[in-house]
N, C-alpha and C. Protein backbone atom coordinates (compact mmCIF):
# COMPACT_ATOMS: atom_id res chain seq x y z
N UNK A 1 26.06 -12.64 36.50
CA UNK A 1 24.61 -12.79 36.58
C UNK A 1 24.05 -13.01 35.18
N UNK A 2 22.88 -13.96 35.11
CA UNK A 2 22.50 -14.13 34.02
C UNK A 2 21.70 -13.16 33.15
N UNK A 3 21.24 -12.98 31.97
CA UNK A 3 20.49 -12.04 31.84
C UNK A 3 18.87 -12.87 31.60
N UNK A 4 18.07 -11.55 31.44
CA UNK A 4 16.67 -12.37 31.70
C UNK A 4 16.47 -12.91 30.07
N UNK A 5 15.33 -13.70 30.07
CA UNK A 5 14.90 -14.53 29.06
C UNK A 5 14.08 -13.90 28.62
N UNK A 6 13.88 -13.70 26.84
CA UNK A 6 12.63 -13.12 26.30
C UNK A 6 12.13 -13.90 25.37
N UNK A 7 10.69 -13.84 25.39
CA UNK A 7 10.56 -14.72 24.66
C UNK A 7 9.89 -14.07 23.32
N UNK A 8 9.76 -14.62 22.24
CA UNK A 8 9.29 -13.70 20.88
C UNK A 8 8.66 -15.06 20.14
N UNK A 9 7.50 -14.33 19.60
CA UNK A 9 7.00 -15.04 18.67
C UNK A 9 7.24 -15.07 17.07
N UNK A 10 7.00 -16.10 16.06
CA UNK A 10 7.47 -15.81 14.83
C UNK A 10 6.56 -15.86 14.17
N UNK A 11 7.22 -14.86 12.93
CA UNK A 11 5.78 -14.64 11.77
C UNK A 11 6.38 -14.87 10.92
N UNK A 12 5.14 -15.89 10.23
CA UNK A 12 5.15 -16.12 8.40
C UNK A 12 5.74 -14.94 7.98
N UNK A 13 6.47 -15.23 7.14
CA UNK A 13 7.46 -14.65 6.32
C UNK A 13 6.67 -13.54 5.65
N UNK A 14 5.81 -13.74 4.80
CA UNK A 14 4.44 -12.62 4.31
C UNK A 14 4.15 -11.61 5.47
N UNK A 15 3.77 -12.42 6.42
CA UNK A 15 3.56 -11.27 7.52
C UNK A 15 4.61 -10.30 7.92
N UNK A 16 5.79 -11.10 8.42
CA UNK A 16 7.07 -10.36 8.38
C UNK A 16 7.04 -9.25 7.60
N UNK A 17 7.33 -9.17 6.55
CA UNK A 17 7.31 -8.43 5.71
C UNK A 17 6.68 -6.87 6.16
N UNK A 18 5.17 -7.61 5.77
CA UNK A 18 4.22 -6.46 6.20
C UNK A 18 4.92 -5.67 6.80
N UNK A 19 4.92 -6.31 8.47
CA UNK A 19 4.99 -5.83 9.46
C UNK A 19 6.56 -4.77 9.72
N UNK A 20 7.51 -5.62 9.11
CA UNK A 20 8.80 -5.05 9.14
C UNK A 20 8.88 -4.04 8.14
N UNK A 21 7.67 -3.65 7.59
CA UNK A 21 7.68 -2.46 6.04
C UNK A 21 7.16 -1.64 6.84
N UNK A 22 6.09 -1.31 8.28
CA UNK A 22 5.32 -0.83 8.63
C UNK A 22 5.85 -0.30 9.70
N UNK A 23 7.04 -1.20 10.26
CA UNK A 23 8.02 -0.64 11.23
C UNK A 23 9.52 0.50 10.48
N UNK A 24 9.86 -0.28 9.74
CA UNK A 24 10.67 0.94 9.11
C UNK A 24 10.11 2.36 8.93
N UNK A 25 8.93 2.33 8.34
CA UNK A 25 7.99 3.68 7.68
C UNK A 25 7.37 4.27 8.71
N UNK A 26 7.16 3.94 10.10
CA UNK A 26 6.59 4.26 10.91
C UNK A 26 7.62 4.55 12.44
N UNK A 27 8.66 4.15 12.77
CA UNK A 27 8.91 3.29 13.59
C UNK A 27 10.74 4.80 13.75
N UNK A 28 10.41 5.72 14.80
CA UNK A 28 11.70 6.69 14.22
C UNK A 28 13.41 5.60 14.05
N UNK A 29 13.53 6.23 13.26
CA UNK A 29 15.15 5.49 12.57
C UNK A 29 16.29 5.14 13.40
N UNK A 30 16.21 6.43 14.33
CA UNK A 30 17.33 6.06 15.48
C UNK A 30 16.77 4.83 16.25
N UNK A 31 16.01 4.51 16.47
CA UNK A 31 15.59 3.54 17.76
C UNK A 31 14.81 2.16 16.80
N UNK A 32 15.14 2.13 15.76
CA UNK A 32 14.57 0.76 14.72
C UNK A 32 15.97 0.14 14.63
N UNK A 33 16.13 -1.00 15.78
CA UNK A 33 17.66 -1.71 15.32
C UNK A 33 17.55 -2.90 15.14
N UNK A 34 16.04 -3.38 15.10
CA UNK A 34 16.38 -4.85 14.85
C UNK A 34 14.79 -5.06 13.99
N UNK A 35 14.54 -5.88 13.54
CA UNK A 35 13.24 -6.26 12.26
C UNK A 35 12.27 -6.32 13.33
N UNK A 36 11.01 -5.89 12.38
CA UNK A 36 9.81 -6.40 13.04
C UNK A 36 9.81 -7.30 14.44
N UNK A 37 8.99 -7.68 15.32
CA UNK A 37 8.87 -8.83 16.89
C UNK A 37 7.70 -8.23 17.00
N UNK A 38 7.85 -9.73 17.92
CA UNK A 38 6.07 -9.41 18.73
C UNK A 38 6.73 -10.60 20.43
N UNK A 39 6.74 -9.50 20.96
CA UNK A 39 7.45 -10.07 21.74
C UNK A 39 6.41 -10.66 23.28
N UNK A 40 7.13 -12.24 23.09
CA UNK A 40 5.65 -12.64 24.39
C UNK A 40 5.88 -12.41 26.03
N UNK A 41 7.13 -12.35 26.44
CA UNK A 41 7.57 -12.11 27.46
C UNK A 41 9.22 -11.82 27.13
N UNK A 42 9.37 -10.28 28.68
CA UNK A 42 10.55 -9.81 27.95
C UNK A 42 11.04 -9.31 28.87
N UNK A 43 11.06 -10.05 30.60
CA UNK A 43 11.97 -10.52 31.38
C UNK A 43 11.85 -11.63 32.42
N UNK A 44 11.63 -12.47 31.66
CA UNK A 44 11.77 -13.89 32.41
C UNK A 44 12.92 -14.12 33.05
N UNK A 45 12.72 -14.66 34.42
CA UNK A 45 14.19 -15.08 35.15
C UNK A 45 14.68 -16.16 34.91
N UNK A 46 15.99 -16.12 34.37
CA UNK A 46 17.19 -16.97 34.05
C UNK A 46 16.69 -18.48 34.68
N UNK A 47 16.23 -18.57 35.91
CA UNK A 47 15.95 -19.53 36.70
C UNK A 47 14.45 -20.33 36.22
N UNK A 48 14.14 -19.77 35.35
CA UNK A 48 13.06 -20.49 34.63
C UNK A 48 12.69 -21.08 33.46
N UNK A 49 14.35 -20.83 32.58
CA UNK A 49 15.08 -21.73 31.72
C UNK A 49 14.36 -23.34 31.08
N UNK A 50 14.09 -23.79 32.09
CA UNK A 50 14.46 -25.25 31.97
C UNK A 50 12.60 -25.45 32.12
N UNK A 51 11.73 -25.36 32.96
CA UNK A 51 10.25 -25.33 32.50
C UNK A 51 9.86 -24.41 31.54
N UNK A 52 10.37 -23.59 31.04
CA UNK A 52 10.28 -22.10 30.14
C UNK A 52 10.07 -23.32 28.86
N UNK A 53 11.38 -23.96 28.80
CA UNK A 53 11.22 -24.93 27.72
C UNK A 53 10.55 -26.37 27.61
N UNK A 54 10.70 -27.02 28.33
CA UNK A 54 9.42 -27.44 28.72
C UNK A 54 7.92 -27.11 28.03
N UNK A 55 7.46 -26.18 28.27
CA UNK A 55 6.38 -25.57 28.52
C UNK A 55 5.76 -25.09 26.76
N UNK A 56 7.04 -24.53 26.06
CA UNK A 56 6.72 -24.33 24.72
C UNK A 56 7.26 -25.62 24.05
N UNK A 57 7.82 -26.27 24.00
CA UNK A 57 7.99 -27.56 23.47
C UNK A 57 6.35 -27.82 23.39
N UNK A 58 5.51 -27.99 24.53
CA UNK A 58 4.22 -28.61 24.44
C UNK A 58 3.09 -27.61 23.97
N UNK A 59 3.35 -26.50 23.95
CA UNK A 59 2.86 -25.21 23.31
C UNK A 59 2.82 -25.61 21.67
N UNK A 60 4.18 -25.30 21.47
CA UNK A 60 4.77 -25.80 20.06
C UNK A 60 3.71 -26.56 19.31
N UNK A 61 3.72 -27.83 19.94
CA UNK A 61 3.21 -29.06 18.92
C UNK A 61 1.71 -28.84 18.93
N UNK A 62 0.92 -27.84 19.13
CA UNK A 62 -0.66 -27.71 18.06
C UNK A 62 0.09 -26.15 16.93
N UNK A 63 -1.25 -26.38 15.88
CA UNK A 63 -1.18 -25.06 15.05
C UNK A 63 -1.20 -23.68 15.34
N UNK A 64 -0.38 -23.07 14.92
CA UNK A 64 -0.24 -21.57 15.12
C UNK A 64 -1.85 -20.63 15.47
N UNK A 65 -1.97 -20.24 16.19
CA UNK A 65 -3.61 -19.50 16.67
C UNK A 65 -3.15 -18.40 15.19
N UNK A 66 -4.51 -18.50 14.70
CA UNK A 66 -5.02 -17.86 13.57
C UNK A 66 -4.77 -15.83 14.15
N UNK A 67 -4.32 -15.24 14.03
CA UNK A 67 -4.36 -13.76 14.52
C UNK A 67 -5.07 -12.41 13.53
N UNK A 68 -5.36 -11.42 13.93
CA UNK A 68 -5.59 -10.32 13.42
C UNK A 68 -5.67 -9.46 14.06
N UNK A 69 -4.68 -7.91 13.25
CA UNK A 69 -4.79 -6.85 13.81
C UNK A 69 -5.73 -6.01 14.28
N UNK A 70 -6.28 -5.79 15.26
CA UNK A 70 -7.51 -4.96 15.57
C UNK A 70 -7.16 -3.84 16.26
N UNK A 71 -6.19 -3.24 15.88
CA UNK A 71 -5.69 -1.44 16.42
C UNK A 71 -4.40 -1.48 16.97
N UNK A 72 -3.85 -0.38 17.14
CA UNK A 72 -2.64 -0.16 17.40
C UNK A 72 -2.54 0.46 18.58
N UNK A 73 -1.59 0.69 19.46
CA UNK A 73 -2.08 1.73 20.73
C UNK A 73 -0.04 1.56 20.70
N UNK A 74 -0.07 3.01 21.13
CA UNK A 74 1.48 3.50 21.32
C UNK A 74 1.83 3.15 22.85
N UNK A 75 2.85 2.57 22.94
CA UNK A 75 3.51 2.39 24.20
C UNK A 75 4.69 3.20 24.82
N UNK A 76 4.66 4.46 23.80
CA UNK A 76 5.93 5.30 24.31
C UNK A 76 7.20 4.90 23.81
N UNK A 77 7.49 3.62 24.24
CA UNK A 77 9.00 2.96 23.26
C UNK A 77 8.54 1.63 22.74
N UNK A 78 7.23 1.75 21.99
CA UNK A 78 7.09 0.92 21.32
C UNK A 78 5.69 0.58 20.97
N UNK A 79 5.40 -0.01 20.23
CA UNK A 79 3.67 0.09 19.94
C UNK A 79 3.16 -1.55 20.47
N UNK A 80 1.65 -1.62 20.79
CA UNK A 80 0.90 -2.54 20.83
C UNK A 80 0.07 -3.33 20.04
C-alpha cells in the first residue's frame, strides 16, 4: 500500500533560519527530528498523485503570497 502524500511549503532561506532557530529553542528535543515545515496537506491519498501535480505546477507559476506571523496557537504535537 502506498503511503499518503504530504505536501509542504518552502521558505526563503532567511526565513528558514528564523524559523528553524525558533523550533530548536522552543520545540522539546526528543520530538524535533527534522528542520523547520509548514506543512500544507499531510494525508493526501496516493490516488491523487497525478492532479496533486497538475494542480501545483499551475499554482507554482505566479509569485510566492507575501506572509506574516500573526500568533502562534499549540496543537499538542505541534504548533500553528
Amino acid at each position: 500500500m502506498a503511503a499518503p502524500i504530504i505536501v509542504s511549503a518552502v521558505f526563503a532561506p532567511a526565513d528558514f533560519q528564523w524559523f528553524d532557530a525558533q523550533r530548536r529553542a522552543h520545540f522539546p528535543p526528543e520530538r524535533n527530528r527534522l528542520g523547520a515545515h509548514l506543512t500544507l496537506f499531510h494525508h493526501l491519498p496516493p490516488s491523487s498523485e497525478a492532479e496533486l501535480r497538475r494542480r501545483l505546477v499551475e499554482v507554482c507559476k505566479v509569485s510566492p503570497p507575501r506572509a506574516r506571523i500573526a500568533g502562534l496557537v499549540s496543537l499538542g504535537r505541534g504548533v500553528a
